[in-house]
PDB file of N, CA and C in Angstrom:
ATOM      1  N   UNK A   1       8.328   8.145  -3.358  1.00  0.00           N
ATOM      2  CA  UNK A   1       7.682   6.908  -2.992  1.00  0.00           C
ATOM      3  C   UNK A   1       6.197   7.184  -2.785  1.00  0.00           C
ATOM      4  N   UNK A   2       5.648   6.380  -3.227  1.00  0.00           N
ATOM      5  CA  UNK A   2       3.931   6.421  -3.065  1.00  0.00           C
ATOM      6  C   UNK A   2       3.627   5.093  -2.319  1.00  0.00           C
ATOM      7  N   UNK A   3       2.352   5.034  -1.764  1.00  0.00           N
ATOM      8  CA  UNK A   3       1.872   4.046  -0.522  1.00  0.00           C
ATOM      9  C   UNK A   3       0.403   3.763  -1.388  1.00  0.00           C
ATOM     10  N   UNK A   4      -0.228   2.782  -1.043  1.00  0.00           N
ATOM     11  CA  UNK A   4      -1.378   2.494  -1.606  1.00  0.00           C
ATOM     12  C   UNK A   4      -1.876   1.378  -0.744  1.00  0.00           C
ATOM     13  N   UNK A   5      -3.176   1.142  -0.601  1.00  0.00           N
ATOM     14  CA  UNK A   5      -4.186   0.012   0.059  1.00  0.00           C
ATOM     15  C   UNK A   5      -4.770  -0.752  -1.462  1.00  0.00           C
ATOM     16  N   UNK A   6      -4.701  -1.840  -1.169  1.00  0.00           N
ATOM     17  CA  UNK A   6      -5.935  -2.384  -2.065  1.00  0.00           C
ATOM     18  C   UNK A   6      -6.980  -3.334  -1.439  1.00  0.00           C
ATOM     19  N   UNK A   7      -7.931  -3.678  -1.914  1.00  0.00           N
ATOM     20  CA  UNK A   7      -8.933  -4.742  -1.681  1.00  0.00           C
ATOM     21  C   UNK A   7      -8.302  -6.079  -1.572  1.00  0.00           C
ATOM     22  N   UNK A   8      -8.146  -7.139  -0.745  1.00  0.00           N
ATOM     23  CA  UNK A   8      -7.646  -8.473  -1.095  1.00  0.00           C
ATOM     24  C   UNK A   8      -9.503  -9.540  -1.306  1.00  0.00           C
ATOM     25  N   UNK A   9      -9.896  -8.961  -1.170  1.00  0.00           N
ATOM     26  CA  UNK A   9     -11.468  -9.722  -1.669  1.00  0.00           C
ATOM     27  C   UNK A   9     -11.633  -9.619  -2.750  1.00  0.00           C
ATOM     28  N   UNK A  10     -11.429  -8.469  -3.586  1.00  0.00           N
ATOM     29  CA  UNK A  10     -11.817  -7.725  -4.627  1.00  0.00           C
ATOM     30  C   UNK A  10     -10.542  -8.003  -5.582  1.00  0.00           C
ATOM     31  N   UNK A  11      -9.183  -8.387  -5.428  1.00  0.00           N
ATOM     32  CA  UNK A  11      -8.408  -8.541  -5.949  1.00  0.00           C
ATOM     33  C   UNK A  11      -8.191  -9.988  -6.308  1.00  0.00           C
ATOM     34  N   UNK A  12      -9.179 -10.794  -6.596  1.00  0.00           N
ATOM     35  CA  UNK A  12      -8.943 -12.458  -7.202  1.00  0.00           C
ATOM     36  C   UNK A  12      -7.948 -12.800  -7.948  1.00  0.00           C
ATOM     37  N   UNK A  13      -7.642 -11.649  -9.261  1.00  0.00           N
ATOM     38  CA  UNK A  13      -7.312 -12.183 -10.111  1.00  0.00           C
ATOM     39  C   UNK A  13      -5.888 -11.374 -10.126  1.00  0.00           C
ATOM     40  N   UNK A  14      -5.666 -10.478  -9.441  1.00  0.00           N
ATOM     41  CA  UNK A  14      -3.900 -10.304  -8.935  1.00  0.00           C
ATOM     42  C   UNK A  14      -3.543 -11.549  -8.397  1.00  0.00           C
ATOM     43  N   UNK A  15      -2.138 -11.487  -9.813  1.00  0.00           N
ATOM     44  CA  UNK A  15      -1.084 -12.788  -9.068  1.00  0.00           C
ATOM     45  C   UNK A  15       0.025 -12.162  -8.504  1.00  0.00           C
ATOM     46  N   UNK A  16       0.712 -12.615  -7.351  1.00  0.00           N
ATOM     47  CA  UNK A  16       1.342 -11.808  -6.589  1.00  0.00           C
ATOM     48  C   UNK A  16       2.863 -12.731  -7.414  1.00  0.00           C
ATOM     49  N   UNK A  17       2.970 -13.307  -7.821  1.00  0.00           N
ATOM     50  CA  UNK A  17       4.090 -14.295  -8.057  1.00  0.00           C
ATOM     51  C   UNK A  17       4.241 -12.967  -9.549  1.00  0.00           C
ATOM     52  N   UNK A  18       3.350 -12.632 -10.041  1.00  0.00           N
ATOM     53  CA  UNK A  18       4.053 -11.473 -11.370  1.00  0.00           C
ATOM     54  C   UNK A  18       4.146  -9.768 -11.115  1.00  0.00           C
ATOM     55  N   UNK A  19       4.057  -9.704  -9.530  1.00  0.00           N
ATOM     56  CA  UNK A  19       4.399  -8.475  -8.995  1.00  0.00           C
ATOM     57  C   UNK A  19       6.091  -7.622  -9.770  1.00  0.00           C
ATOM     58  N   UNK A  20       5.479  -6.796 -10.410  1.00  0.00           N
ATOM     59  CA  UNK A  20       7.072  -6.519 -10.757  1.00  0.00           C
ATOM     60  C   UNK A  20       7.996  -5.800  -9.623  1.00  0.00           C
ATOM     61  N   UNK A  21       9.638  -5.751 -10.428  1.00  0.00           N
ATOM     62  CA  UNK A  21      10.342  -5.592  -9.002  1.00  0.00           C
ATOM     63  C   UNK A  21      10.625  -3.943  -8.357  1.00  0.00           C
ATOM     64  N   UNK A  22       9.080  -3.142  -8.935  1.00  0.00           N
ATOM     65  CA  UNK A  22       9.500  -1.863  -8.630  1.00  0.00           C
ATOM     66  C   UNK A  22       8.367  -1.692  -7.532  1.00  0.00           C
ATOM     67  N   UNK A  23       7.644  -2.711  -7.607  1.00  0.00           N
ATOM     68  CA  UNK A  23       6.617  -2.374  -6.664  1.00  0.00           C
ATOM     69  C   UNK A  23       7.267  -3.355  -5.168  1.00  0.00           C
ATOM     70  N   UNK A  24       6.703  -2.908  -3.643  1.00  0.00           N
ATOM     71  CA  UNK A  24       6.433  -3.649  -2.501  1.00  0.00           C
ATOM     72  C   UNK A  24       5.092  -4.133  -1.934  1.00  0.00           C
ATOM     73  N   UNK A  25       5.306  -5.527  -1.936  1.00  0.00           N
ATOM     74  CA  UNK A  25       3.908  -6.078  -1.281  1.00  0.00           C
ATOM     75  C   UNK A  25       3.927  -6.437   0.101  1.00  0.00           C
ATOM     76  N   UNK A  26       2.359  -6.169   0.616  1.00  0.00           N
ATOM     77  CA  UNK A  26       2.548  -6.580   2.204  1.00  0.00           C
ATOM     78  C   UNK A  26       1.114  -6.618   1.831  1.00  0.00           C
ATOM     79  N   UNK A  27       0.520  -7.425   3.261  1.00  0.00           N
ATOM     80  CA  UNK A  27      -0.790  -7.880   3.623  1.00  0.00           C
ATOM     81  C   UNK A  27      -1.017  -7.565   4.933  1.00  0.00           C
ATOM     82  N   UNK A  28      -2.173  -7.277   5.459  1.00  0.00           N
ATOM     83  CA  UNK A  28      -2.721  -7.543   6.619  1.00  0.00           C
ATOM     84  C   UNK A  28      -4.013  -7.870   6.808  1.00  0.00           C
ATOM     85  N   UNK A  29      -4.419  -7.471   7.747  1.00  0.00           N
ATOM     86  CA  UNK A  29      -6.087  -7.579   7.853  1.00  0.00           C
ATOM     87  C   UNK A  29      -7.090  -6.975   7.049  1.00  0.00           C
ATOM     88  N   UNK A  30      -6.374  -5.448   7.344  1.00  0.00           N
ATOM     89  CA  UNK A  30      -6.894  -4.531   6.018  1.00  0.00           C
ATOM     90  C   UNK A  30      -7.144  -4.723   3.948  1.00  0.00           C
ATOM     91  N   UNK A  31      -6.147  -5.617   4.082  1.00  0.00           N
ATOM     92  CA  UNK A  31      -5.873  -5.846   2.877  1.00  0.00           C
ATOM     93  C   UNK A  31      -4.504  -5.862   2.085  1.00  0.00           C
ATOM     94  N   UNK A  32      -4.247  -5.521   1.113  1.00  0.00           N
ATOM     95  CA  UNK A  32      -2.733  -5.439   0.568  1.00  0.00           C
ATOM     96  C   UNK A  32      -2.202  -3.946   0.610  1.00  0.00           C
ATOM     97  N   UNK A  33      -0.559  -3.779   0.922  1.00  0.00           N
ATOM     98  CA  UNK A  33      -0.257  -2.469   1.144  1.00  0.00           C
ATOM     99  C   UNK A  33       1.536  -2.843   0.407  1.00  0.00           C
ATOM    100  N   UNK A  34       0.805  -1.526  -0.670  1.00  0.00           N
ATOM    101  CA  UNK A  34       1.734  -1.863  -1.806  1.00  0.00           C
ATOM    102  C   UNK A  34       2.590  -0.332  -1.524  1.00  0.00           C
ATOM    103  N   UNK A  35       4.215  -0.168  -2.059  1.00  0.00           N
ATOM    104  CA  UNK A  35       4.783   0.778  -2.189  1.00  0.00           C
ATOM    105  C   UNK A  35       5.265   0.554  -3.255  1.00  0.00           C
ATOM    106  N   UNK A  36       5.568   2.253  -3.663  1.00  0.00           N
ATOM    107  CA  UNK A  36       6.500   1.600  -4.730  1.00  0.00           C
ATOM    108  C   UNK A  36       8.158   1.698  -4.330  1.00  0.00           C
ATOM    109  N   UNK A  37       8.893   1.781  -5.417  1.00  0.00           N
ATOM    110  CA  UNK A  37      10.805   1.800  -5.142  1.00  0.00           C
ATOM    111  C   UNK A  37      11.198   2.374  -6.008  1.00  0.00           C
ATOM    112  N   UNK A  38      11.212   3.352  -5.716  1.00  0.00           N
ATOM    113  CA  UNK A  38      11.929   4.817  -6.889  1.00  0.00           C
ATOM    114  C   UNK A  38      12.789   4.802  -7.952  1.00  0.00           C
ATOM    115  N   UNK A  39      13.676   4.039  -7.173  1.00  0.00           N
ATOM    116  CA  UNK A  39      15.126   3.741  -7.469  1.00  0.00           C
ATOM    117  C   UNK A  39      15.451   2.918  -8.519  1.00  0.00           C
ATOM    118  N   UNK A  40      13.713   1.591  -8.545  1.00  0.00           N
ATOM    119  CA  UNK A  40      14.107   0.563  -9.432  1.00  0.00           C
ATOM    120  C   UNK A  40      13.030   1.109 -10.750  1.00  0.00           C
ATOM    121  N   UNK A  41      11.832   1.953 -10.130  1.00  0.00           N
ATOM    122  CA  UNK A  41      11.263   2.579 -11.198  1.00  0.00           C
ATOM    123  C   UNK A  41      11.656   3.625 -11.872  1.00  0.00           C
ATOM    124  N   UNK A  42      12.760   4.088 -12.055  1.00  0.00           N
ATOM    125  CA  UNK A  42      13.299   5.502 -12.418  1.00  0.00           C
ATOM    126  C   UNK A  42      14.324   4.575 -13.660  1.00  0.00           C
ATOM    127  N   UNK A  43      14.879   3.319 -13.221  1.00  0.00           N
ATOM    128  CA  UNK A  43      15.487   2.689 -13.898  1.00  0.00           C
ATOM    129  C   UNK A  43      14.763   1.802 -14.910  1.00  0.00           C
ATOM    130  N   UNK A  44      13.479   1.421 -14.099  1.00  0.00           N
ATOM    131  CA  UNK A  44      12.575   0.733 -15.039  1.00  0.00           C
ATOM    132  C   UNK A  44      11.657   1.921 -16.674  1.00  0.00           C
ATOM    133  N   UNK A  45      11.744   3.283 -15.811  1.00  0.00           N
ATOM    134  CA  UNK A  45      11.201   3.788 -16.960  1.00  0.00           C
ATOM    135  C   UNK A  45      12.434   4.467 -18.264  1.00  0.00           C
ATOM    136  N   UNK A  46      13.603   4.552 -17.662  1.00  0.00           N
ATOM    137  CA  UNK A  46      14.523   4.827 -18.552  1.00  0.00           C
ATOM    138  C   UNK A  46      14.525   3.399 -19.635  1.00  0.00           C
ATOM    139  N   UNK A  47      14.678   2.531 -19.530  1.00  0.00           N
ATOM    140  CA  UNK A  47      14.639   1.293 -20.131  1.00  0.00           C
ATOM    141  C   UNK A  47      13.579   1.197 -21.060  1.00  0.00           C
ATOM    142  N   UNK A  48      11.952   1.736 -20.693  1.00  0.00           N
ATOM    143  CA  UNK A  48      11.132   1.747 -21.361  1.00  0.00           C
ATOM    144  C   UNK A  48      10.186   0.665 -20.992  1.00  0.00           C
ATOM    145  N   UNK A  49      10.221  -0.070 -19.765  1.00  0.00           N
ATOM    146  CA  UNK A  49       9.783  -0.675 -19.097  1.00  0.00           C
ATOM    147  C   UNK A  49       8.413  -0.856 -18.155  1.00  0.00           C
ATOM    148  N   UNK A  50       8.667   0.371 -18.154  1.00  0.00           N
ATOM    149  CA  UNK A  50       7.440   1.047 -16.804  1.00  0.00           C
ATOM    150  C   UNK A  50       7.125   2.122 -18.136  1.00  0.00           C
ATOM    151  N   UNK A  51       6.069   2.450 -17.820  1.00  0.00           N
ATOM    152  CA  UNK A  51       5.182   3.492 -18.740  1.00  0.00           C
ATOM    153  C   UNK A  51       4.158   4.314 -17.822  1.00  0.00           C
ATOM    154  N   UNK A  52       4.868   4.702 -17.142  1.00  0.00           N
ATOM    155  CA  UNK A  52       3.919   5.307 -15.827  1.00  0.00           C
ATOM    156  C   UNK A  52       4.480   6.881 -15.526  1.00  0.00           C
ATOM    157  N   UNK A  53       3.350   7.964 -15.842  1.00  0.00           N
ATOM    158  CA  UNK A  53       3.871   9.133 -15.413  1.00  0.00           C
ATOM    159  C   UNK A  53       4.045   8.984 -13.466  1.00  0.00           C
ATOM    160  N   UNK A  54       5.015  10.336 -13.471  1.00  0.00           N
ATOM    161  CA  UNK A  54       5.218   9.710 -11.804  1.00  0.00           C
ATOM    162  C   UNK A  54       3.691  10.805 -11.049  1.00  0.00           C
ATOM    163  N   UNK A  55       2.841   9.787 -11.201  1.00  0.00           N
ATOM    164  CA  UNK A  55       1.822  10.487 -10.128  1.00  0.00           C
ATOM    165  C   UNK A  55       0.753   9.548  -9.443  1.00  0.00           C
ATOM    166  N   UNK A  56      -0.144   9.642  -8.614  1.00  0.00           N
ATOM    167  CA  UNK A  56      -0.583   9.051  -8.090  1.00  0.00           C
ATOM    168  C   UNK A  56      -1.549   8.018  -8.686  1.00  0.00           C
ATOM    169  N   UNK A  57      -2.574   9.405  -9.384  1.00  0.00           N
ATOM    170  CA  UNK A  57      -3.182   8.590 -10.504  1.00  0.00           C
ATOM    171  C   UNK A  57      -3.005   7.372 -11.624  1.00  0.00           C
ATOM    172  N   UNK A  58      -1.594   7.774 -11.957  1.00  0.00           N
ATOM    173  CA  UNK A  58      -0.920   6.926 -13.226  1.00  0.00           C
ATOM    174  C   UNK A  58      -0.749   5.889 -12.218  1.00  0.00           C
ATOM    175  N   UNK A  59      -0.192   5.765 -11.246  1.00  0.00           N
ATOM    176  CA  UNK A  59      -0.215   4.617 -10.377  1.00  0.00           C
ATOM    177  C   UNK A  59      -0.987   3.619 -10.094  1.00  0.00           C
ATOM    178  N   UNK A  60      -2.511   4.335  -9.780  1.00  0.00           N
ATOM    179  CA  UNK A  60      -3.369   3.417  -8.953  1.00  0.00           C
ATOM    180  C   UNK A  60      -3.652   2.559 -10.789  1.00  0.00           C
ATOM    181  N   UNK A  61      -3.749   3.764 -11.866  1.00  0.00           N
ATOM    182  CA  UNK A  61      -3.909   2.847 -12.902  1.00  0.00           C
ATOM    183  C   UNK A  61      -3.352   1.554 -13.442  1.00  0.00           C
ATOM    184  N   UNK A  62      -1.942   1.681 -13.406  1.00  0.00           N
ATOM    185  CA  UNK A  62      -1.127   0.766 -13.225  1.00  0.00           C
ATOM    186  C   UNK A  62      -1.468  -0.171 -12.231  1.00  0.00           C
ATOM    187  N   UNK A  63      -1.578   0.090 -10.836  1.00  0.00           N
ATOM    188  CA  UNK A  63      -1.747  -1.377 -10.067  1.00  0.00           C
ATOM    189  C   UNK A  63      -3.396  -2.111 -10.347  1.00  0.00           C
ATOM    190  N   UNK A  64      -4.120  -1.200 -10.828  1.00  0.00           N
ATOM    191  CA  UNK A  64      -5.070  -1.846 -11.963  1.00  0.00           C
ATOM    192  C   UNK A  64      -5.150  -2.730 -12.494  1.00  0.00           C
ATOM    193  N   UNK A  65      -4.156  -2.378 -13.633  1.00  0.00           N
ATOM    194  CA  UNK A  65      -3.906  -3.118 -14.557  1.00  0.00           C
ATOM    195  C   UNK A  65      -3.243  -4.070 -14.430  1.00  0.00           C
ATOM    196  N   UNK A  66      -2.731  -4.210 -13.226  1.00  0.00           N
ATOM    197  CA  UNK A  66      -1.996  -5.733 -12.720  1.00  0.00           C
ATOM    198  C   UNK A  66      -3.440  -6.414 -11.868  1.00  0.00           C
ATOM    199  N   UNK A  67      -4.648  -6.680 -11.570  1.00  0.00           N
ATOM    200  CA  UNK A  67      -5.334  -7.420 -11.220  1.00  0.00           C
ATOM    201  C   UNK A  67      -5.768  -6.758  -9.856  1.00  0.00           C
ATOM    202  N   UNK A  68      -4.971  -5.978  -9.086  1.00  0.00           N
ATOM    203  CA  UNK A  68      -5.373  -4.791  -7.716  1.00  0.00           C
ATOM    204  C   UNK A  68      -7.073  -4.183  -7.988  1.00  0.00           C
ATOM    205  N   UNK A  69      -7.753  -4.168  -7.010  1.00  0.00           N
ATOM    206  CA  UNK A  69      -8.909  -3.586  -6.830  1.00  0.00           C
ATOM    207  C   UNK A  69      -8.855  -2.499  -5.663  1.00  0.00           C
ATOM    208  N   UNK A  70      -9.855  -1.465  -6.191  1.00  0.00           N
ATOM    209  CA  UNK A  70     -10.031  -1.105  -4.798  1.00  0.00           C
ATOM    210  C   UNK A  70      -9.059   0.023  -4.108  1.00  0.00           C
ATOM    211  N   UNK A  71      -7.708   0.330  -5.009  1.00  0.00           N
ATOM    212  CA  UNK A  71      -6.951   0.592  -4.804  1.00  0.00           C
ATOM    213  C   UNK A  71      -6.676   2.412  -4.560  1.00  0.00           C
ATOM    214  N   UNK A  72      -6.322   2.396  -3.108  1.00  0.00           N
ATOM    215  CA  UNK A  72      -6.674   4.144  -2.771  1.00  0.00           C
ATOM    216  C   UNK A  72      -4.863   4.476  -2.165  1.00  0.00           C
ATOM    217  N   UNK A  73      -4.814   5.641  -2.280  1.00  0.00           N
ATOM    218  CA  UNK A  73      -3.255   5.772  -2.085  1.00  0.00           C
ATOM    219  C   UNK A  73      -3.573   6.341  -0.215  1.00  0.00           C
ATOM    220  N   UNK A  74      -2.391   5.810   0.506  1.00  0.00           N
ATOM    221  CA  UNK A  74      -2.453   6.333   1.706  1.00  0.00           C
ATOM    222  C   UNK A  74      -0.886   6.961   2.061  1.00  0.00           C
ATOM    223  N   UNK A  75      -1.192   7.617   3.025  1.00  0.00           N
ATOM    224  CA  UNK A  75       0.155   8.186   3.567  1.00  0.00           C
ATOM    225  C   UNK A  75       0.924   7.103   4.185  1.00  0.00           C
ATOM    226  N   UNK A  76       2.033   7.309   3.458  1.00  0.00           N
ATOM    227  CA  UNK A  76       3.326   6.109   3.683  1.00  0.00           C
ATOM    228  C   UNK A  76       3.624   6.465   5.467  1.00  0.00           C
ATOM    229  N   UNK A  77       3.330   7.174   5.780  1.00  0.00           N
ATOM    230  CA  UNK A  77       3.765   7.104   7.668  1.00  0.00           C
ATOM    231  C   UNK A  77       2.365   6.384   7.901  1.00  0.00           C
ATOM    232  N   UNK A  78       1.918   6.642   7.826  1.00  0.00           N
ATOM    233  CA  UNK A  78       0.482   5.639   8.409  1.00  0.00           C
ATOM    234  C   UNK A  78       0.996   4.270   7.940  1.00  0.00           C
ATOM    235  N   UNK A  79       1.104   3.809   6.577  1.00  0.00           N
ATOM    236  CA  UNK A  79       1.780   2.053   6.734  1.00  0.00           C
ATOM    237  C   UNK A  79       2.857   1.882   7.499  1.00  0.00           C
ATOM    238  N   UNK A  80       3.938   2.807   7.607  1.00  0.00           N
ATOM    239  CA  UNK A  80       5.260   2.800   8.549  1.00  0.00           C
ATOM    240  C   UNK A  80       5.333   2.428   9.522  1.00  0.00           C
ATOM    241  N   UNK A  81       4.386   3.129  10.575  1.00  0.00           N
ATOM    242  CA  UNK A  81       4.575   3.107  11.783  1.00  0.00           C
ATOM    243  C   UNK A  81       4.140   1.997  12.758  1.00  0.00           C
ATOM    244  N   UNK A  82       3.681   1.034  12.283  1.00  0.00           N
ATOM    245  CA  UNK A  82       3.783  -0.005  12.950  1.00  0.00           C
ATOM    246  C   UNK A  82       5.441  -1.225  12.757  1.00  0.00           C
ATOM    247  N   UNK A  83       6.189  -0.356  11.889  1.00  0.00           N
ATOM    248  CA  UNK A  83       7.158  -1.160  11.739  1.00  0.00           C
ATOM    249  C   UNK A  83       8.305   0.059  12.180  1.00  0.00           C
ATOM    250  N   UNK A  84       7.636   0.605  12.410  1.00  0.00           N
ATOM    251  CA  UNK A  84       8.838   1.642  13.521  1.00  0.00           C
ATOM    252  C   UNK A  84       9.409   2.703  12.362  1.00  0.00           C
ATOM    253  N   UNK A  85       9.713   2.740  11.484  1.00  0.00           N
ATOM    254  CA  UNK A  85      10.106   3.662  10.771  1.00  0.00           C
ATOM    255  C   UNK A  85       9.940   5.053  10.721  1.00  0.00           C
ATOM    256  N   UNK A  86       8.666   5.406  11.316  1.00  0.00           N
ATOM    257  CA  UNK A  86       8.587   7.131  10.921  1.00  0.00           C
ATOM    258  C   UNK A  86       9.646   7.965  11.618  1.00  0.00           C
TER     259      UNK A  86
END
């Protein structure tokens, strides 16, 4: 699983309604805090679906290319822990 921040100022032209279903969206003050889901991307790239090597980089490119700005990867316990998880 990878964690990521993006810009929500900088991100106009991300539509959240064509978020695909391997990624997670959330918002706050900070901005948008995207994860991904292993489980549905491991299935999405067997299919031929996802075209994404599994790394960070290939990632932020990808949420790029969906309309995301700005977009820096953070440690998934830092988004967690306000929802109790770590």
């Amino acid at each position: 699983m990878y964690c990521f921040r993006a810009e929500w100022k900088s991100s106009k032209n991300f539509d959240r309604q064509n978020l695909p279903d391997w990624l997670c969206l959330d918002a706050d003050w900070q901005g948008f805090k995207i994860t991904t889901i292993p489980e549905v991307a491991d299935v999405a790239e067997i299919l031929g679906i996802l075209q994404v090597n599994d790394s960070p980089d290939e990632w932020i490119s990808h949420l790029e290319s969906l309309g995301l700005k700005g977009v820096t990867q953070v440690c998934c316990e830092e988004m967690f822990e306000d929802k109790g998880y770590t």
